[in-house]
C-alpha atoms as a PDB file:
ATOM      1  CA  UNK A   1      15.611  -5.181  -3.758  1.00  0.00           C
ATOM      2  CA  UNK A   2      15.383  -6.679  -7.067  1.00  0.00           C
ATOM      3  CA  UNK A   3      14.082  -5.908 -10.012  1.00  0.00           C
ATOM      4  CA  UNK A   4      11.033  -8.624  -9.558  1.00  0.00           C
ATOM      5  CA  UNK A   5      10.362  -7.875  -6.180  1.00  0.00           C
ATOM      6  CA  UNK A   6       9.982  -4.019  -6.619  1.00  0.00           C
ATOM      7  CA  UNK A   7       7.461  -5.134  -9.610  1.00  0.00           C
ATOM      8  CA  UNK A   8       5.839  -7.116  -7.606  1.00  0.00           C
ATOM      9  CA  UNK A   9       5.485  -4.781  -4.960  1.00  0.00           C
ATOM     10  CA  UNK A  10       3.892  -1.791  -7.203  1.00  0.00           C
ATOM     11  CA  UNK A  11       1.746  -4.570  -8.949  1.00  0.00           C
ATOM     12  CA  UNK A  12       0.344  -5.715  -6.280  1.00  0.00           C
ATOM     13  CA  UNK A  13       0.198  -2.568  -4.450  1.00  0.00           C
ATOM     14  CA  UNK A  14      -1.680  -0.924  -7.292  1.00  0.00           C
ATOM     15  CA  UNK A  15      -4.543  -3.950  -7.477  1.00  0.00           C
ATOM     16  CA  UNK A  16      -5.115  -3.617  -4.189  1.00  0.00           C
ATOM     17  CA  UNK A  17      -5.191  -0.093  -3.766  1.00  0.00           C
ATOM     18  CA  UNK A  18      -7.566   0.532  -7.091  1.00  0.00           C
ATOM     19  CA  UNK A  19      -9.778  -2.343  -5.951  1.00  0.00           C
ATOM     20  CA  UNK A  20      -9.952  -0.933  -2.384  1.00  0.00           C
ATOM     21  CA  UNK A  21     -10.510   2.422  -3.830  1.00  0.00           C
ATOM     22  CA  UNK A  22     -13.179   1.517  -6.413  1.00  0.00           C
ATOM     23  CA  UNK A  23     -15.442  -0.975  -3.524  1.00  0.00           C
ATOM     24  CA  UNK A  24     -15.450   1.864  -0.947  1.00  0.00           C
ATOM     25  CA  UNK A  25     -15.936   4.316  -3.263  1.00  0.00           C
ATOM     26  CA  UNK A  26     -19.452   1.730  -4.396  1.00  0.00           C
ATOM     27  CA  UNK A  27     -20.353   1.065  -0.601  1.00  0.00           C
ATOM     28  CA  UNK A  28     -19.727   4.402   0.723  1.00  0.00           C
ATOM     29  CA  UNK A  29     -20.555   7.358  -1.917  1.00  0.00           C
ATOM     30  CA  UNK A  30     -22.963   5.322  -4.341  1.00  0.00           C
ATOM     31  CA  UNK A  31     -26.875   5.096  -3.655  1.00  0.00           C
ATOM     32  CA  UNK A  32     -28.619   2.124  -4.692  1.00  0.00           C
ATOM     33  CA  UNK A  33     -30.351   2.422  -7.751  1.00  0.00           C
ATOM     34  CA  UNK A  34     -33.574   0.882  -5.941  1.00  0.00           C
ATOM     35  CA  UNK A  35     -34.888   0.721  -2.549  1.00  0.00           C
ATOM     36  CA  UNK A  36     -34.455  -2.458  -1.410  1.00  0.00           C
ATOM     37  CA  UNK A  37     -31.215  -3.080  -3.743  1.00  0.00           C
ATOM     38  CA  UNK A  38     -28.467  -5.140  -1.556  1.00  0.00           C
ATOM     39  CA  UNK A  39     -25.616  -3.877  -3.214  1.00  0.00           C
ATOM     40  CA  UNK A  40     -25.396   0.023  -4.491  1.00  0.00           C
ATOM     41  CA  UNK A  41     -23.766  -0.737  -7.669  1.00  0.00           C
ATOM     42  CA  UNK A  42     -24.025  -4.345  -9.658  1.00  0.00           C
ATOM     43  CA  UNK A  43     -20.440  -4.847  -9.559  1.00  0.00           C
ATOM     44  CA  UNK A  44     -19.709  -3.744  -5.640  1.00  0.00           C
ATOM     45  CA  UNK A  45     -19.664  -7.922  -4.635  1.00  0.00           C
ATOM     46  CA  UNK A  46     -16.835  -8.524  -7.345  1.00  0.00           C
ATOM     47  CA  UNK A  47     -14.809  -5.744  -6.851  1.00  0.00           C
ATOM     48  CA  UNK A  48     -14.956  -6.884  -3.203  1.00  0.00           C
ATOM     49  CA  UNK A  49     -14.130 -10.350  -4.267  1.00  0.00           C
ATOM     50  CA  UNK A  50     -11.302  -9.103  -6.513  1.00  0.00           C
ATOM     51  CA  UNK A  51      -9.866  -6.960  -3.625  1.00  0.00           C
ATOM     52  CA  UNK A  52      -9.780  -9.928  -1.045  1.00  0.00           C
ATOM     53  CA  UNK A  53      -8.331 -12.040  -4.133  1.00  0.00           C
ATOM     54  CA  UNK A  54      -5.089  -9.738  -4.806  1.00  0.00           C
ATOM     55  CA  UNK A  55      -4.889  -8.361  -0.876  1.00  0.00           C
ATOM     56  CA  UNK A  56      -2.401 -11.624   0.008  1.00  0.00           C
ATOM     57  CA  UNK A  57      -0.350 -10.694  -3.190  1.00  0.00           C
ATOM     58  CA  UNK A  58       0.811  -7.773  -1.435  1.00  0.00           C
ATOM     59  CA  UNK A  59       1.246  -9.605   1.933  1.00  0.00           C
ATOM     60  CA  UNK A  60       3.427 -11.801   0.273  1.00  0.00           C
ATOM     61  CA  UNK A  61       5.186  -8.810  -1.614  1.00  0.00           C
ATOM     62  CA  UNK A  62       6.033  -6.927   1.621  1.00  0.00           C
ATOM     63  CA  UNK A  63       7.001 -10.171   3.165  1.00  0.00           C
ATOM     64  CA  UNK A  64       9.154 -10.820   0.330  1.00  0.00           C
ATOM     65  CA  UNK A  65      11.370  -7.856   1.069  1.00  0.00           C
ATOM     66  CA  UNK A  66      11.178  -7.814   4.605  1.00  0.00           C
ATOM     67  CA  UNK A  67      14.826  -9.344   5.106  1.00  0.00           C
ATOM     68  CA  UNK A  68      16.307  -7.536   2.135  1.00  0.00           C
ATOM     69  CA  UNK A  69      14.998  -4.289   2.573  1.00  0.00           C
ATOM     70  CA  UNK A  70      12.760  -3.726   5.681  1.00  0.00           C
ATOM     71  CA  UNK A  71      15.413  -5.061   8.405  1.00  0.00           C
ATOM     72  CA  UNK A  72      18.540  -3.599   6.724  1.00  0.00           C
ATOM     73  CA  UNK A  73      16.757  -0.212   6.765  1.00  0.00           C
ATOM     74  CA  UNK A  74      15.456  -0.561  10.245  1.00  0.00           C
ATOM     75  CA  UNK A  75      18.981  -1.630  11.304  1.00  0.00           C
ATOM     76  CA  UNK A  76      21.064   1.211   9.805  1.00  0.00           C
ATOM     77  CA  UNK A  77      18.820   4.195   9.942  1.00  0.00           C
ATOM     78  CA  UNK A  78      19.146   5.112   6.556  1.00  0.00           C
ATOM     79  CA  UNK A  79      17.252   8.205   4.809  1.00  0.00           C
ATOM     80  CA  UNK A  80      13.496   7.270   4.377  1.00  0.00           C
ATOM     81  CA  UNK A  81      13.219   5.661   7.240  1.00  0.00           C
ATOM     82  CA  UNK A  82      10.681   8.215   8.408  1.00  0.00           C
ATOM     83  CA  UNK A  83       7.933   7.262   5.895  1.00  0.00           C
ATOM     84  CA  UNK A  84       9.646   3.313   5.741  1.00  0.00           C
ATOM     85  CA  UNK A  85       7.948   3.566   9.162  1.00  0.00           C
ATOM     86  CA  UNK A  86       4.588   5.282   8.478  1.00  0.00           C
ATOM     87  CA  UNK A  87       4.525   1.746   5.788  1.00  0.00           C
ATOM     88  CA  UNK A  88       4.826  -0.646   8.853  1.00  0.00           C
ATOM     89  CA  UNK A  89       2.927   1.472  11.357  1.00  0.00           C
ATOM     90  CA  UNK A  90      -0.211   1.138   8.591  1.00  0.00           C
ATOM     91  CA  UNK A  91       0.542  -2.402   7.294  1.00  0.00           C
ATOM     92  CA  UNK A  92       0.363  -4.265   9.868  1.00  0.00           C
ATOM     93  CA  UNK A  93      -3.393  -2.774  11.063  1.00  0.00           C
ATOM     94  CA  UNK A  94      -4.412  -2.931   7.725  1.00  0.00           C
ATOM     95  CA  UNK A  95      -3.508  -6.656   6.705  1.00  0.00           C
ATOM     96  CA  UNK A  96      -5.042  -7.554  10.256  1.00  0.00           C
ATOM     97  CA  UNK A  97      -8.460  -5.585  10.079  1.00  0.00           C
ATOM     98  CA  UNK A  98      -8.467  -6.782   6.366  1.00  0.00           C
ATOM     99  CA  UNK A  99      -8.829 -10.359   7.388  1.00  0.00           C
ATOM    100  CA  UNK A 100     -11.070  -9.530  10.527  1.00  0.00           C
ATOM    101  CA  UNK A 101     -13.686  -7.719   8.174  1.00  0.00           C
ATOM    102  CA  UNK A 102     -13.876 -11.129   6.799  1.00  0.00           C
ATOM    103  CA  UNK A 103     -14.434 -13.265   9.762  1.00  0.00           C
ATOM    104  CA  UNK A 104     -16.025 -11.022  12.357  1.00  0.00           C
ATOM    105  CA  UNK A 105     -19.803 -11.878  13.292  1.00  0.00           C
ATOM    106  CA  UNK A 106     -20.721  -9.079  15.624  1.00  0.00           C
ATOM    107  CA  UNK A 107     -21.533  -6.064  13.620  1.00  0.00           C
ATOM    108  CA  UNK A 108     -20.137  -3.522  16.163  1.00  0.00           C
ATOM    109  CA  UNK A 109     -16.544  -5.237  15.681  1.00  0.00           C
ATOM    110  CA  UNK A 110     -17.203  -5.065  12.356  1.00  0.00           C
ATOM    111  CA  UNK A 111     -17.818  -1.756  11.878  1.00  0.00           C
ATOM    112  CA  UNK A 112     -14.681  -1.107  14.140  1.00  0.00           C
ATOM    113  CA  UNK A 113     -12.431  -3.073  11.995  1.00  0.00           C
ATOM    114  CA  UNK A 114     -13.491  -1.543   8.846  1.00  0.00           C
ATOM    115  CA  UNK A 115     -12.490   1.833  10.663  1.00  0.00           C
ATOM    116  CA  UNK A 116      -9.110   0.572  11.370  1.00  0.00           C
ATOM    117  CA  UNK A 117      -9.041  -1.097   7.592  1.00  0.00           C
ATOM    118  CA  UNK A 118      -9.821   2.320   6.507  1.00  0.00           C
ATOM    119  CA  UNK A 119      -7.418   4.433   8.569  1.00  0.00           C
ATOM    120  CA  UNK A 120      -4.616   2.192   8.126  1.00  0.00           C
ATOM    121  CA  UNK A 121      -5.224   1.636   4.084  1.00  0.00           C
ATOM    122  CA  UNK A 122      -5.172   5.488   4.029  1.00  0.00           C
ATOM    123  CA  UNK A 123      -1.903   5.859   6.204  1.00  0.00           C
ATOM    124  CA  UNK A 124      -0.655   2.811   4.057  1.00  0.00           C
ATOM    125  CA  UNK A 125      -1.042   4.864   0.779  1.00  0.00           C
ATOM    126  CA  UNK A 126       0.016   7.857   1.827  1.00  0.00           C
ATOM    127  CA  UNK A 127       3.739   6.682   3.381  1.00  0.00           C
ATOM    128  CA  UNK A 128       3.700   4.378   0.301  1.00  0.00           C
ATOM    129  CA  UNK A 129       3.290   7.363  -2.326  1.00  0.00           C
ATOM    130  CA  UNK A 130       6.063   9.820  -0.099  1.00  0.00           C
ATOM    131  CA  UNK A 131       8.390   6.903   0.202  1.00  0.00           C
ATOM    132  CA  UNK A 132       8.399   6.360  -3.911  1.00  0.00           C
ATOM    133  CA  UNK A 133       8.684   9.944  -4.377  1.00  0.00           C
ATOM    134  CA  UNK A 134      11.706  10.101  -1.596  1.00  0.00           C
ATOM    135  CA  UNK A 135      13.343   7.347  -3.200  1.00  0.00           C
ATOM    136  CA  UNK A 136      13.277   9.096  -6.824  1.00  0.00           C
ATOM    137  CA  UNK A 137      14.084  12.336  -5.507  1.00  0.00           C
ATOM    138  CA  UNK A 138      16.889  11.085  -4.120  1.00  0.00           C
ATOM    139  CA  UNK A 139      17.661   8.894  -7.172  1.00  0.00           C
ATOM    140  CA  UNK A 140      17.858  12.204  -9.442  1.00  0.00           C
ATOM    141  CA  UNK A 141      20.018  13.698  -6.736  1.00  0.00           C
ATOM    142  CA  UNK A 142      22.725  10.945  -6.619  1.00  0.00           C
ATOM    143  CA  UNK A 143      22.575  10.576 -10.563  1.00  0.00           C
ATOM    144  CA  UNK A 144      23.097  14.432 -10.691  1.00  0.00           C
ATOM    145  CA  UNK A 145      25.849  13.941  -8.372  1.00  0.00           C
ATOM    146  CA  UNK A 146      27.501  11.423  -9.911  1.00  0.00           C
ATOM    147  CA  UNK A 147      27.630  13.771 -13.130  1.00  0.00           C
ATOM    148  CA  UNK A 148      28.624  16.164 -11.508  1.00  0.00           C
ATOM    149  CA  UNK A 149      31.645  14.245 -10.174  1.00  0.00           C
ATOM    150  CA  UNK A 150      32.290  12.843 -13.818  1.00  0.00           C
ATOM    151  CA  UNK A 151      32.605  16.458 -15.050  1.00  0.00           C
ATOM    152  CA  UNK A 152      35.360  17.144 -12.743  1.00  0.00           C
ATOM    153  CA  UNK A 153      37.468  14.197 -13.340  1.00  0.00           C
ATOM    154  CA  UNK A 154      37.232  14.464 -16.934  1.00  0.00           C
ATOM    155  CA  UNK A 155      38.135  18.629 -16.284  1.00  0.00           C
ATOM    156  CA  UNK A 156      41.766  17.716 -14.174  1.00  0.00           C
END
């Protein structure tokens, strides 16, 4: 991957993920500050907003490195390919039930696709924080490696 795609990625990974974070933390933990109060915090319907705004940012980052880095991983079987998986196992549900929220009627589909949203975005960030940490483990381990290897060339 490139440079600007793996920005990309964690940019728009990281909006999405503190929006999401921030509106269910408003709609689920909060308590409206009066009775009859719509909303439990004033800024719930813009966080909301903001979340649905930067959500296709990271559909288009994960489609951006589909070909270069999804299928060649997928092909080979290369290391992290365990939590590579647990990625597409939760991003597909969670892009899906993202945009269903938005245009389901029916309030018992509703509530069944903001389950799925919330499973998914919770399997999503999980893989997503054990693949980064996987990948710079084993960064650190072929950089100490590879100084390692330097040490004994310059030795003979």
């Amino acid at each position: 991957m490139s440079r600007t795609e793996i920005v990309l990625l964690h940019l728009a990974n990281t909006l999405v993920v503190a929006t999401g974070v921030v509106y269910a933390v408003m709609r689920y933990l909060l308590q409206p500050a009066e009775e009859w109060a719509v909303v439990n915090h004033p800024w719930q319907p813009h966080v909301q907003h903001l979340h649905v705004l930067v959500a296709p940012a990271l559909v288009f980052a994960v489609g951006l490195i589909w070909s270069a880095h999804v299928l060649p991983k997928l092909r080979n079987g290369r290391k992290g390919w365990m939590t590579g998986l647990g990625l597409l196992v939760g991003f597909v549900p969670m892009a899906v039930s993202g945009y269903a929220i938005q245009i389901t009627i029916d309030e018992g589909w509703q509530m069944a696709w903001i389950a799925v949203h919330l499973a998914s975005s919770l399997l999503w960030i999980g893989a997503f924080v054990l693949h980064l940490l996987r990948t710079l483990i084993a960064r650190r381990r072929e950089r100490a490696e590879e100084s390692e290897s330097v040490g004994i060339d310059l030795a003979a």
